[in-house]
C-alpha atoms as a PDB file:
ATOM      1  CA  UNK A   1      71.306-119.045 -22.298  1.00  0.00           C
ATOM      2  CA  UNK A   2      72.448-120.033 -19.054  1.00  0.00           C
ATOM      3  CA  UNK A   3      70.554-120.570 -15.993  1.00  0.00           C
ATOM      4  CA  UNK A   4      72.212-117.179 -13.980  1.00  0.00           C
ATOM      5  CA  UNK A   5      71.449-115.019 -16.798  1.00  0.00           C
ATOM      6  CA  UNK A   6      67.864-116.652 -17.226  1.00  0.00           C
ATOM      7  CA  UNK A   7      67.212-115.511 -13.852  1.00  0.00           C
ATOM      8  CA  UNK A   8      68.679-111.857 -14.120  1.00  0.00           C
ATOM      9  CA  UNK A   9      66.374-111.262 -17.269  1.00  0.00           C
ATOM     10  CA  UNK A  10      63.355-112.587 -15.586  1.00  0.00           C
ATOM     11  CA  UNK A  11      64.334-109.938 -12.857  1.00  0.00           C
ATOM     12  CA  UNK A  12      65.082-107.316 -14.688  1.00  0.00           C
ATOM     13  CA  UNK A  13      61.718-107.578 -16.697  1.00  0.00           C
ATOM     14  CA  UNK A  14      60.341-108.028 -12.985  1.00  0.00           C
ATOM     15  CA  UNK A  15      61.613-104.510 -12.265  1.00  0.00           C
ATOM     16  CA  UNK A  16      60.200-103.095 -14.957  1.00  0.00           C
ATOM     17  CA  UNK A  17      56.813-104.669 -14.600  1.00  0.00           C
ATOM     18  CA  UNK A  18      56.807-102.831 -10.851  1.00  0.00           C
ATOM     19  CA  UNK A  19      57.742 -99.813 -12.241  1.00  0.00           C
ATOM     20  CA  UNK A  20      55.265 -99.250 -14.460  1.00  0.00           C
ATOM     21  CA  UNK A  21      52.489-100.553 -11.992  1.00  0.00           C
ATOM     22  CA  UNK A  22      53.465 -97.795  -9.839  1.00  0.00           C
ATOM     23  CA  UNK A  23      53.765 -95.318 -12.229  1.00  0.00           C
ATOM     24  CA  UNK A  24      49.578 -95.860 -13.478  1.00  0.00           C
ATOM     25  CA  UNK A  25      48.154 -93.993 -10.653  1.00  0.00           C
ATOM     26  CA  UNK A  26      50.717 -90.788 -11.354  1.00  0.00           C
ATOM     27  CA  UNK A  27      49.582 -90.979 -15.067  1.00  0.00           C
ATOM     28  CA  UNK A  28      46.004 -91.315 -14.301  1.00  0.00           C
ATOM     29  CA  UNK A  29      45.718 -88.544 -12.205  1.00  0.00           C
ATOM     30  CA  UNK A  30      44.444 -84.828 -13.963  1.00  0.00           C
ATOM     31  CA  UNK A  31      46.183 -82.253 -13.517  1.00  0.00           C
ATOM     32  CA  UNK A  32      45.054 -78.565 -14.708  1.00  0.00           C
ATOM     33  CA  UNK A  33      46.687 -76.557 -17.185  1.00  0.00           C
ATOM     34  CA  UNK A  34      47.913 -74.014 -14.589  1.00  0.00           C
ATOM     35  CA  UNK A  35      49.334 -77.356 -12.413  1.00  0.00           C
ATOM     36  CA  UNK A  36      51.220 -78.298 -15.197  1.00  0.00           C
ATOM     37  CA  UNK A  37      51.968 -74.783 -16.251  1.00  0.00           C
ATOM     38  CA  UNK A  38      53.857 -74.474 -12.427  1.00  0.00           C
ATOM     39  CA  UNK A  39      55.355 -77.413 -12.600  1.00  0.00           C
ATOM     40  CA  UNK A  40      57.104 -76.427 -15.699  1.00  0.00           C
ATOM     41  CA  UNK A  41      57.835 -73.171 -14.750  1.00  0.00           C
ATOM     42  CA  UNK A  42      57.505 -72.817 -11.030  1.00  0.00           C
ATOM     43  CA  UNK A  43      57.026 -69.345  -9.398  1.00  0.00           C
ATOM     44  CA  UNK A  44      60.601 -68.679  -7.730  1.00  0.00           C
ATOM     45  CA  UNK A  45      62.100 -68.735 -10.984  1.00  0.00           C
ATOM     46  CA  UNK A  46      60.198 -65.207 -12.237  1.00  0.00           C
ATOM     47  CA  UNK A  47      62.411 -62.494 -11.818  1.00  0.00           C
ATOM     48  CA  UNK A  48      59.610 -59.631 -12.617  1.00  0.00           C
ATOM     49  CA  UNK A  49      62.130 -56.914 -11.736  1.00  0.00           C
ATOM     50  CA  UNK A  50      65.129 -58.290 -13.851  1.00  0.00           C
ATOM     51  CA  UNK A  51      62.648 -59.002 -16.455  1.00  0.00           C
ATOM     52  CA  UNK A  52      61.615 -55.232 -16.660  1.00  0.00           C
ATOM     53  CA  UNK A  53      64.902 -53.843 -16.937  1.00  0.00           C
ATOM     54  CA  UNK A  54      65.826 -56.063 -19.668  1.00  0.00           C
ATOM     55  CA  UNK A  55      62.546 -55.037 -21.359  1.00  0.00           C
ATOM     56  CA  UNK A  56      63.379 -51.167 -21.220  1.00  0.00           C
ATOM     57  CA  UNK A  57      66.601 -52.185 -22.690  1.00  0.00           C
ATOM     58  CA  UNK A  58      65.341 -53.729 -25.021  1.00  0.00           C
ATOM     59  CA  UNK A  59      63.134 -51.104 -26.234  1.00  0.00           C
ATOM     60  CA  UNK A  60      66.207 -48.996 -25.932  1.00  0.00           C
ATOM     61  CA  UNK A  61      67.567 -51.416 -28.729  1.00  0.00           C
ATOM     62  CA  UNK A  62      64.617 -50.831 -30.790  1.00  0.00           C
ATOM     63  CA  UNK A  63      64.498 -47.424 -30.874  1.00  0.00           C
ATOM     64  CA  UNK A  64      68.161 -47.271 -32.017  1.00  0.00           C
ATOM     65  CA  UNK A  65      67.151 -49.330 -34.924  1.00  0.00           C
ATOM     66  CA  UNK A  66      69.331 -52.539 -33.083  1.00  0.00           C
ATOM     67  CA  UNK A  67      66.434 -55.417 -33.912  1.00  0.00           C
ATOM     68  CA  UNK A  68      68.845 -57.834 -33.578  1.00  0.00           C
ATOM     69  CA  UNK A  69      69.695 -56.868 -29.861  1.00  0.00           C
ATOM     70  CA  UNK A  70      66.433 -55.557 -29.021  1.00  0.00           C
ATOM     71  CA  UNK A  71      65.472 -59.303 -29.833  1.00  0.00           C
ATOM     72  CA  UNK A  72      68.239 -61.056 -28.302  1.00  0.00           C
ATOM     73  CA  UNK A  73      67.149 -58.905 -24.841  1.00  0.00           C
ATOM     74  CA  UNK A  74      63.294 -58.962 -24.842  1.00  0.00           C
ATOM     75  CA  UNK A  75      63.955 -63.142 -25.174  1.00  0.00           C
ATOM     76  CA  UNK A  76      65.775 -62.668 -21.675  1.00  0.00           C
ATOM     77  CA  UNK A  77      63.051 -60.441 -20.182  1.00  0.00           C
ATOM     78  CA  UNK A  78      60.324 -62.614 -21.498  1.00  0.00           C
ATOM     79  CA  UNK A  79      62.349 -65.970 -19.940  1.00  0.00           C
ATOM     80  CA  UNK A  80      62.641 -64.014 -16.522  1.00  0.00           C
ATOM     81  CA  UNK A  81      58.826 -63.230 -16.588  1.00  0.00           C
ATOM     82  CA  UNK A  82      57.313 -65.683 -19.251  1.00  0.00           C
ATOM     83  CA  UNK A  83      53.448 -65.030 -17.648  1.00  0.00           C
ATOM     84  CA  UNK A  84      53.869 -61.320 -18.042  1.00  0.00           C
ATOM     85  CA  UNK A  85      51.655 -60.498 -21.470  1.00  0.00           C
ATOM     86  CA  UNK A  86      53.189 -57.208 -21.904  1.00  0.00           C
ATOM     87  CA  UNK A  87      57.236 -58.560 -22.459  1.00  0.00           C
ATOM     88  CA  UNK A  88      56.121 -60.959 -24.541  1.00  0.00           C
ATOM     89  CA  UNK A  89      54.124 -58.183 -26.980  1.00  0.00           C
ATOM     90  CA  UNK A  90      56.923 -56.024 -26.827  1.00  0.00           C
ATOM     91  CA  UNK A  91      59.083 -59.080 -27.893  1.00  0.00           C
ATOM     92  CA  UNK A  92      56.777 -60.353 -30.817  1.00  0.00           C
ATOM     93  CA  UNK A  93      55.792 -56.928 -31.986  1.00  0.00           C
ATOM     94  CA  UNK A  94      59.511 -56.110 -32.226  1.00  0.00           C
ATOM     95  CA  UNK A  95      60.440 -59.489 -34.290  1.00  0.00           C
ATOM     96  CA  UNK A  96      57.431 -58.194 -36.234  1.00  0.00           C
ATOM     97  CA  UNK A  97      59.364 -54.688 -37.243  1.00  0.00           C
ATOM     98  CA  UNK A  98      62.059 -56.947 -37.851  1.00  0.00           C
ATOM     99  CA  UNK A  99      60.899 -58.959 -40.495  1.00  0.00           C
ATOM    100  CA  UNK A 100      60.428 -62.316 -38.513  1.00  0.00           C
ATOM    101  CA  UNK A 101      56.614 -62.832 -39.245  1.00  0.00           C
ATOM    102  CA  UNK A 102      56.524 -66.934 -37.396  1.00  0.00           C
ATOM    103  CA  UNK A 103      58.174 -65.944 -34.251  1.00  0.00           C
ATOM    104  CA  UNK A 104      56.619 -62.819 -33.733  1.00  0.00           C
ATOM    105  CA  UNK A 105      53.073 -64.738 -33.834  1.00  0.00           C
ATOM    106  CA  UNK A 106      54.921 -66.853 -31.555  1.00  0.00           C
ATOM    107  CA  UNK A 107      55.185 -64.508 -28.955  1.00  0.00           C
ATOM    108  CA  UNK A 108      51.491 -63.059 -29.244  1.00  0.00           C
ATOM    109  CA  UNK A 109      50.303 -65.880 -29.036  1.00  0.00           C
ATOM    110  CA  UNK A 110      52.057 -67.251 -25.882  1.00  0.00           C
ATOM    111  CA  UNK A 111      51.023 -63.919 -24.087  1.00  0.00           C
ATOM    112  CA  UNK A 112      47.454 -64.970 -25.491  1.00  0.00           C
ATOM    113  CA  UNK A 113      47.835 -67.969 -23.341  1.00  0.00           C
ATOM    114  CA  UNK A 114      48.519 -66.257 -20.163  1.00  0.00           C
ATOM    115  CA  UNK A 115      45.855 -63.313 -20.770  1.00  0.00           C
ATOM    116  CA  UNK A 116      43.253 -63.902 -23.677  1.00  0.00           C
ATOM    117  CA  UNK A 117      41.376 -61.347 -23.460  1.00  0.00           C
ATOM    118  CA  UNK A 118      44.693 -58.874 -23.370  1.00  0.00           C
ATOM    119  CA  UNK A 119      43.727 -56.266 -26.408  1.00  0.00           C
ATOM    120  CA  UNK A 120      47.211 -55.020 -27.065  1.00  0.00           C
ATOM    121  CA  UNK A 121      48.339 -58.822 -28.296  1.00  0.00           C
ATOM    122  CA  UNK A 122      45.597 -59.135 -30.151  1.00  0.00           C
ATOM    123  CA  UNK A 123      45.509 -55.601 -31.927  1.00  0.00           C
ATOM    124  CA  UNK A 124      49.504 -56.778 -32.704  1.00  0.00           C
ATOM    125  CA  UNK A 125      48.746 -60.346 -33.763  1.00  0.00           C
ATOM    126  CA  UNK A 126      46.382 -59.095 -35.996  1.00  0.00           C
ATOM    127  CA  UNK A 127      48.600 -56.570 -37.567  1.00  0.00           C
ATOM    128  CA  UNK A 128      51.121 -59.511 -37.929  1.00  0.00           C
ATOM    129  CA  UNK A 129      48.204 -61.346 -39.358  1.00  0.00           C
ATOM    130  CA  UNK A 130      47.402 -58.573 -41.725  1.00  0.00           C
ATOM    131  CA  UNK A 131      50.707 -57.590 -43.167  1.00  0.00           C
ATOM    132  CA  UNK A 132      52.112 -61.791 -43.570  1.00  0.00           C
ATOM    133  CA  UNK A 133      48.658 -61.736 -45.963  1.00  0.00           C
ATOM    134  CA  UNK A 134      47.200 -64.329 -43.839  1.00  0.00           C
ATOM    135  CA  UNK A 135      43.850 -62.072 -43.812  1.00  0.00           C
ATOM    136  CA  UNK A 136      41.157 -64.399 -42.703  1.00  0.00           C
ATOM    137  CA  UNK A 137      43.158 -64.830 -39.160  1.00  0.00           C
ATOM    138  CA  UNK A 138      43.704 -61.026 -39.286  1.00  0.00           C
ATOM    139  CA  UNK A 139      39.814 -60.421 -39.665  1.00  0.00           C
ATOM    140  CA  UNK A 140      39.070 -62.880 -36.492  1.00  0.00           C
ATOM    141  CA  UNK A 141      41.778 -61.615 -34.405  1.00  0.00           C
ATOM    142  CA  UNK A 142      40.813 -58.240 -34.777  1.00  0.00           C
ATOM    143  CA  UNK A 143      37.310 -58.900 -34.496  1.00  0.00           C
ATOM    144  CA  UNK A 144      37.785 -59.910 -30.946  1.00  0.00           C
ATOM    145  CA  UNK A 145      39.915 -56.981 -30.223  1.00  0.00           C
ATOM    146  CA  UNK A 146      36.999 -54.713 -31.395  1.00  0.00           C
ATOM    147  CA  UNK A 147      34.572 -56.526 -29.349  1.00  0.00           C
ATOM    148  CA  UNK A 148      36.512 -56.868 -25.890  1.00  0.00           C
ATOM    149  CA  UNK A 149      37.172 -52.943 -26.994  1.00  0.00           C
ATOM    150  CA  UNK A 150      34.796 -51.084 -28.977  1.00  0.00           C
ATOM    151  CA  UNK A 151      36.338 -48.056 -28.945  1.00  0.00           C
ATOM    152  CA  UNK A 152      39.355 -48.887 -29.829  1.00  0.00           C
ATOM    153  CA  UNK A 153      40.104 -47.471 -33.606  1.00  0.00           C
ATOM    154  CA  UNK A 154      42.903 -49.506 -34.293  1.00  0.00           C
ATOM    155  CA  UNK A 155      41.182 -53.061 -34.741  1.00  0.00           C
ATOM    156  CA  UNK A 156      38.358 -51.304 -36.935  1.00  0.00           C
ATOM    157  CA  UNK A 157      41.149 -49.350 -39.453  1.00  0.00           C
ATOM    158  CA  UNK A 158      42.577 -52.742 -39.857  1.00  0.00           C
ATOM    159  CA  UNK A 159      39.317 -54.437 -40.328  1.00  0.00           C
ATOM    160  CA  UNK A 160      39.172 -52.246 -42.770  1.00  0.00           C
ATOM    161  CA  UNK A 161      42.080 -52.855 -44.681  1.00  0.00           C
ATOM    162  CA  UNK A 162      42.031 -56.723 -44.692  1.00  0.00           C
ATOM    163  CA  UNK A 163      37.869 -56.680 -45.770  1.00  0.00           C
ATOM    164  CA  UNK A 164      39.239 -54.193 -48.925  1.00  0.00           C
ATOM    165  CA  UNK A 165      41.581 -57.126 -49.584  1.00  0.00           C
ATOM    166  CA  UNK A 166      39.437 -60.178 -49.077  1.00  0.00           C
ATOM    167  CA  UNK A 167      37.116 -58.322 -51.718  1.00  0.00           C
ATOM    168  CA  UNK A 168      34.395 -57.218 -48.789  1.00  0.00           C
ATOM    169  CA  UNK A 169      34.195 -53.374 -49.653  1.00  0.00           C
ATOM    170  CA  UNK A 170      31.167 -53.077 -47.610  1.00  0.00           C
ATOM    171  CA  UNK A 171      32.350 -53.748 -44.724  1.00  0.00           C
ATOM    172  CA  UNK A 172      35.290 -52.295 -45.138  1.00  0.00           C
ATOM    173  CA  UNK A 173      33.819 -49.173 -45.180  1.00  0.00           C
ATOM    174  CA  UNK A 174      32.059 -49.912 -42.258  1.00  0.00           C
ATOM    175  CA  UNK A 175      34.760 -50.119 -40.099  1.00  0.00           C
ATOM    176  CA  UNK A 176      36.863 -47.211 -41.394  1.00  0.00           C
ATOM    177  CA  UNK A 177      34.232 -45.329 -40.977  1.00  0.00           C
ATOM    178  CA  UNK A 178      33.713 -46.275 -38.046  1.00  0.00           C
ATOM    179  CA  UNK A 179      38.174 -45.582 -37.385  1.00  0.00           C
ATOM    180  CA  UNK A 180      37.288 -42.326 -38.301  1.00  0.00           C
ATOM    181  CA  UNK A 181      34.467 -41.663 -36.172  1.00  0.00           C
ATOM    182  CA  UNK A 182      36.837 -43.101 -33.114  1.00  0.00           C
ATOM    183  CA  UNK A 183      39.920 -41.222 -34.589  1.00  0.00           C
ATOM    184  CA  UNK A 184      39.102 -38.299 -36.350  1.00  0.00           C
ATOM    185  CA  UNK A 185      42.390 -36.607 -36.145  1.00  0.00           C
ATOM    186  CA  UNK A 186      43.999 -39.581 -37.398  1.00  0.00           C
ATOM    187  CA  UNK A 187      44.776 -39.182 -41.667  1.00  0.00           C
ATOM    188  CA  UNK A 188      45.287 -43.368 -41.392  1.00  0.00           C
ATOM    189  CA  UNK A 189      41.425 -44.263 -41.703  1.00  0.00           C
ATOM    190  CA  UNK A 190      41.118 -41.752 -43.631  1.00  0.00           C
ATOM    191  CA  UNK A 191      43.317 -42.734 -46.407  1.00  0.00           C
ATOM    192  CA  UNK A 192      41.824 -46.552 -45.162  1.00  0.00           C
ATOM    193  CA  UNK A 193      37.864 -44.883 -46.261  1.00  0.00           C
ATOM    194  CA  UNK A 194      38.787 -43.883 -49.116  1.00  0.00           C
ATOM    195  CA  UNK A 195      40.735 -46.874 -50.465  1.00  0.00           C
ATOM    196  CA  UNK A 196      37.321 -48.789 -49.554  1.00  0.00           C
ATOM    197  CA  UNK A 197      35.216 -46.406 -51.620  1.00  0.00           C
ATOM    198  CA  UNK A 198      37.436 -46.769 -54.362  1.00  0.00           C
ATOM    199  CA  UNK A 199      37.500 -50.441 -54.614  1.00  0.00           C
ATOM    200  CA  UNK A 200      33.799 -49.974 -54.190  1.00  0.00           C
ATOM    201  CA  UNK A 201      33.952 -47.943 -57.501  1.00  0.00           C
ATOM    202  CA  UNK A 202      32.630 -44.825 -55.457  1.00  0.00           C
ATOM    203  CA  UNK A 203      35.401 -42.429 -57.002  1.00  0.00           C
ATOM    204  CA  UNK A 204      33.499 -39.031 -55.791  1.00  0.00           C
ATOM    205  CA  UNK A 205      33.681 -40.339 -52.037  1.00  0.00           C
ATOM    206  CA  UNK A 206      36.928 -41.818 -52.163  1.00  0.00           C
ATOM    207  CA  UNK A 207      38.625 -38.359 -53.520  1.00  0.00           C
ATOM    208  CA  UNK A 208      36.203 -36.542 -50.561  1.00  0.00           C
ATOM    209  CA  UNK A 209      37.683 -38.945 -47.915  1.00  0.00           C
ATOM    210  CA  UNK A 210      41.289 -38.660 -49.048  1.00  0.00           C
ATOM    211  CA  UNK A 211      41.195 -34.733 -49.488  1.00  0.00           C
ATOM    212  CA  UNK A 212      39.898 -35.332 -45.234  1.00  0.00           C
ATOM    213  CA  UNK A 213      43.481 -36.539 -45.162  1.00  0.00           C
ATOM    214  CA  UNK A 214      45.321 -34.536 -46.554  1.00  0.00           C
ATOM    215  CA  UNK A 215      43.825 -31.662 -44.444  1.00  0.00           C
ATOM    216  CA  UNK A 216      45.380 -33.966 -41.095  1.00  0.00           C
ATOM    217  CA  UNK A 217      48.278 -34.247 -42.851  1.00  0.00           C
ATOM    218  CA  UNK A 218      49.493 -32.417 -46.177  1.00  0.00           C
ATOM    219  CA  UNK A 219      52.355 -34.542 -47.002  1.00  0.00           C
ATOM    220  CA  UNK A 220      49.812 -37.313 -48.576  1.00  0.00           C
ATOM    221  CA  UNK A 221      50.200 -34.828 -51.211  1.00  0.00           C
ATOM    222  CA  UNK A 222      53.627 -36.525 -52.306  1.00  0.00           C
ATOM    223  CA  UNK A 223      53.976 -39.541 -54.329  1.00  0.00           C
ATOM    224  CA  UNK A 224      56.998 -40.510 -52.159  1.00  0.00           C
ATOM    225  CA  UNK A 225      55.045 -40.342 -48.785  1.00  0.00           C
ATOM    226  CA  UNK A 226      52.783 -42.572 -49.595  1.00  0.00           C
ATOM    227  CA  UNK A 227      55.539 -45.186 -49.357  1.00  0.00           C
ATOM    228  CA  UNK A 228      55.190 -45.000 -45.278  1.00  0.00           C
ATOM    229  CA  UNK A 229      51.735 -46.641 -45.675  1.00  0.00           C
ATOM    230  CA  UNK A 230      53.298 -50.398 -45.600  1.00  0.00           C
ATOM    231  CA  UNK A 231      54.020 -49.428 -42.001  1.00  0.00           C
ATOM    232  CA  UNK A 232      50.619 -48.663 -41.567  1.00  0.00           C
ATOM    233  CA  UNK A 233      49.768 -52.124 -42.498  1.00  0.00           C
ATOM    234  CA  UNK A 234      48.924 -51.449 -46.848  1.00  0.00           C
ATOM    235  CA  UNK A 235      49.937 -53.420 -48.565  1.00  0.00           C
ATOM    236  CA  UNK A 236      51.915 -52.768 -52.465  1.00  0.00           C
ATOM    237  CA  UNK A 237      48.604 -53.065 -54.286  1.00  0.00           C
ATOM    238  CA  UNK A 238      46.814 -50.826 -51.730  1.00  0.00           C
ATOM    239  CA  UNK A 239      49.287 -47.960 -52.046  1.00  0.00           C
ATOM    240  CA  UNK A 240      49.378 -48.310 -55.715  1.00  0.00           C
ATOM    241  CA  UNK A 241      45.653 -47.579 -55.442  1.00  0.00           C
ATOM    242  CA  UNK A 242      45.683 -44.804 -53.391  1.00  0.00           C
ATOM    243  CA  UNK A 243      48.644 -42.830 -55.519  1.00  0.00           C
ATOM    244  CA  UNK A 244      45.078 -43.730 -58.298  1.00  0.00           C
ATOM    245  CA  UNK A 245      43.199 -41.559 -55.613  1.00  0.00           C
ATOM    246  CA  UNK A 246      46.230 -38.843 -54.815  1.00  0.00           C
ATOM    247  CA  UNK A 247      46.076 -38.205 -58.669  1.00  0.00           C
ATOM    248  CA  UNK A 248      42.084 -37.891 -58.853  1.00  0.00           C
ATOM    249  CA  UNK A 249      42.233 -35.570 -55.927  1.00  0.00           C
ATOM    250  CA  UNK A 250      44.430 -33.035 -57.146  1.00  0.00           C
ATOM    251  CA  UNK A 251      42.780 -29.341 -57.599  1.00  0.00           C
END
């Protein structure tokens, strides 16, 4: 090597030495999760009013049965107002009608970062939760919900449902009954009560609870409107068990 480039390595390396001697006091310092959080994403760049037109057009989308540009919109409206907890529910709870389980706990979770005590993101993450079959998140997410809000029904009904999977009839009829105590007009806990007594191997209540039902709400009658109750967070096995129930209850 020859003596001019000797010397413009040992600089060079020089350079570098100096450069990461200044840099030690930058990386040593501690900076708080909101710091950090603004220097990523600093304030000017929220666009709240942008962001809630895009979400209304969004929901538009949704209601027309458009997931794919309801999506594509409430992913602009949450990027215009990522801190807002309330686009990014409406955007996971809509890739959760979709079909897109990972994303939509994605989203949920990201607008539990902001607000963690926000019930509507958790009452959706744990539906997510509930319907992916990941149960044992679904039970401590809506656990939570029904603590920060007691009387909210929905957390309980879905307790409910995800305890009469995990093999916990007890409580699951705990908390429907307690979904129907909160929601009595409501044929969902209902329906939820007696699928727990039936596991339970209670037939007389679970016919008594699912006759409550169909007073709400004759069409559980039908064979073919029992279908809805995936949307309602059952699962195959669950309705197959309550059409058990729809046949004992018949006059």
């Amino acid at each position: 090597m020859g003596k001019t480039c000797y010397w413009i390595l040992l600089a060079a390396l020089a350079l570098v030495g100096c450069q990461r001697e200044a840099a030690v006091p930058w990386q040593q310092t501690s900076l708080s999760a909101a710091a950090l959080e603004t220097m990523i994403y600093p304030p000017f760049l929220v666009d709240a009013a942008t962001a809630a037109r895009y979400r209304q057009e969004g929901l538009t989308f949704r209601q027309q049965g458009d997931f794919e540009r309801a999506i594509a919109t409430l992913k602009i409206a949450a990027a215009l107002d990522p801190r807002n907890p309330e686009g990014q529910v409406l955007l996971g709870w809509t890739q959760h009608l979709a079909g897109y389980a990972s994303p939509a706990v994605t989203a949920l979770k990201t607008a539990l970062a902001y607000n963690p005590d926000h019930v509507p993101a958790l009452n959706a993450l744990g539906i997510v939760y509930l319907v992916d079959g990941q149960l044992e998140a679904a039970v401590e997410t809506h656990t939570r919900a029904a603590a920060l809000e007691p009387d909210n029904e929905i957390p309980h009904y879905n307790l409910s449902l995800a305890y009469q999977r995990l093999g916990q009839q007890e409580q699951a009829i705990a908390e429907a009954q307690t979904a129907t105590q909160l929601e009595p007009s409501n044929p969902h806990p209902w329906v939820a009560l007696a699928l727990a007594y039936w596991s339970a191997e209670d037939s007389a209540q679970a016919v008594a609870n699912y006759r409550q039902a169909l007073s709400l709400d004759g069409r559980y009658a039908s064979r073919a409107y029992l279908d809805h109750l995936e949307q309602a967070g059952f699962s195959q096995e669950q309705i197959a068990a309550t059409e058990e129930i729809r046949q004992a209850a018949k006059p």
